[in-house]
Protein backbone atom coordinates (compact mmCIF):
# COMPACT_ATOMS: atom_id res chain seq x y z
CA UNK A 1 -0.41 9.84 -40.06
CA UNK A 2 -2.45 7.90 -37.86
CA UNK A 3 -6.24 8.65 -36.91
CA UNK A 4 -8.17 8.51 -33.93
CA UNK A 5 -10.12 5.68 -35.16
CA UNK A 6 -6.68 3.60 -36.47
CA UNK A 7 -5.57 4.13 -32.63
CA UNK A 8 -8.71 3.18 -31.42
CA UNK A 9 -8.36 -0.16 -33.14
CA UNK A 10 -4.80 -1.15 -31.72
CA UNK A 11 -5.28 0.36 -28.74
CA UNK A 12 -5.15 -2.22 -25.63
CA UNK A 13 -8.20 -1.93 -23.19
CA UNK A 14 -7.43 -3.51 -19.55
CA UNK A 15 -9.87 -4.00 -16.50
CA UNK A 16 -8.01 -1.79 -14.49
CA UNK A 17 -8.84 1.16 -17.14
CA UNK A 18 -12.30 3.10 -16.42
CA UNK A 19 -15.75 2.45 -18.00
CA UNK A 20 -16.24 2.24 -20.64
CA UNK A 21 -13.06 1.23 -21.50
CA UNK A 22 -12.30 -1.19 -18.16
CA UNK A 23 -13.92 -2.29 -15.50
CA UNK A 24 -12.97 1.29 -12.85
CA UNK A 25 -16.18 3.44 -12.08
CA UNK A 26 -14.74 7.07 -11.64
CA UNK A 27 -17.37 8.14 -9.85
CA UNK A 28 -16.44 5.62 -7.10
CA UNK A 29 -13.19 4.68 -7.94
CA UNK A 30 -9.62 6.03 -6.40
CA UNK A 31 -7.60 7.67 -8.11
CA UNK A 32 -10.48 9.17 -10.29
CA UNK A 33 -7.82 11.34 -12.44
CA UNK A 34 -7.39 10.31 -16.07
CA UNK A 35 -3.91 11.33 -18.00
CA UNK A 36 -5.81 14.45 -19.13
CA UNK A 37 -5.66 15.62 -15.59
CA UNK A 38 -1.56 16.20 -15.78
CA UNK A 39 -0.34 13.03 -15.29
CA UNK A 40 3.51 12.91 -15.27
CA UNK A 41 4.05 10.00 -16.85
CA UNK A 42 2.11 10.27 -19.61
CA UNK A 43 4.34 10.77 -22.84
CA UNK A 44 2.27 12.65 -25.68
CA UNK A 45 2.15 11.74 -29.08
CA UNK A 46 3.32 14.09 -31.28
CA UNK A 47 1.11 16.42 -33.27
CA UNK A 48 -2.58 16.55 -33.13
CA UNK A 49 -3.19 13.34 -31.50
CA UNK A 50 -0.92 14.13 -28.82
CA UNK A 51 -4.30 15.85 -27.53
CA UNK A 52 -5.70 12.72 -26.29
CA UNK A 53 -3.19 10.06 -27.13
CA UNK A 54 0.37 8.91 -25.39
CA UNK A 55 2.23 6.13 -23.85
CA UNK A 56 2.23 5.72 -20.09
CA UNK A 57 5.65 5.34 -18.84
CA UNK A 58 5.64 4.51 -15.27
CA UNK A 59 6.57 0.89 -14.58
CA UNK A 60 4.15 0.49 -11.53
CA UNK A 61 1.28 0.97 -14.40
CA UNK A 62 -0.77 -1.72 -15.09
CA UNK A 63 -0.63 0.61 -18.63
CA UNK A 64 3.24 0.76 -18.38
CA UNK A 65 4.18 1.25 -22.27
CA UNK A 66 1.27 0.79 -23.53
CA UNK A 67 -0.53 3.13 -25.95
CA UNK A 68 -3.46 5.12 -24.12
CA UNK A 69 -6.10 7.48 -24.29
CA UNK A 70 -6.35 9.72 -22.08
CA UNK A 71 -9.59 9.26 -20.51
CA UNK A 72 -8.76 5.88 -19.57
CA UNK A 73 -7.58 6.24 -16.32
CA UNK A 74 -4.53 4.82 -14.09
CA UNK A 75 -4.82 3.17 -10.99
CA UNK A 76 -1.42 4.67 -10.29
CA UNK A 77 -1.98 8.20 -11.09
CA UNK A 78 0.40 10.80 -10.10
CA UNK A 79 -0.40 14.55 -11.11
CA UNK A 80 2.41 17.40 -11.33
CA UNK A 81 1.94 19.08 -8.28
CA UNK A 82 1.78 15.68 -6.32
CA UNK A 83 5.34 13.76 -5.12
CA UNK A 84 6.78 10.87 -7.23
């Protein structure tokens, strides 16, 4: 099984992704949600590291299939109670 540091190292880090990661300030920033917030589209790994890791699976996503962690934000965040 993988590790968080294994995932760190393939993991894909784009400007649109929040400091430290990207270039997105959550403080100032809109959306400021992350995927640990209840993003819909966020597809959990399974087992341990489905804590903080997934794939994004919303096409509009500048992290559209792409492996993420979950503090790294989405431009195009949608939470659950939020419509689609």
């Amino acid at each position: 099984m993988a590790t968080h540091e294994e995932l760190w190292r393939i993991v894909k880090k784009l400007p649109s992704d929040f400091e430290p990661y990207g270039e997105r300030d959550r403080n100032t920033d809109e959306p400021w949600e992350d995927c640990s917030c209840g993003y819909i589209h966020f597809a959990k790994l399974q087992g341990e590291l489905g804590f903080d890791w997934g794939v994004c699976t919303t096409p509009k996503s500048p992290r559209a299939g792409l492996l993420t962690f979950e503090h790294m934000g989405c431009p195009e965040f949608e939470g659950e109670n939020e419509p689609a």
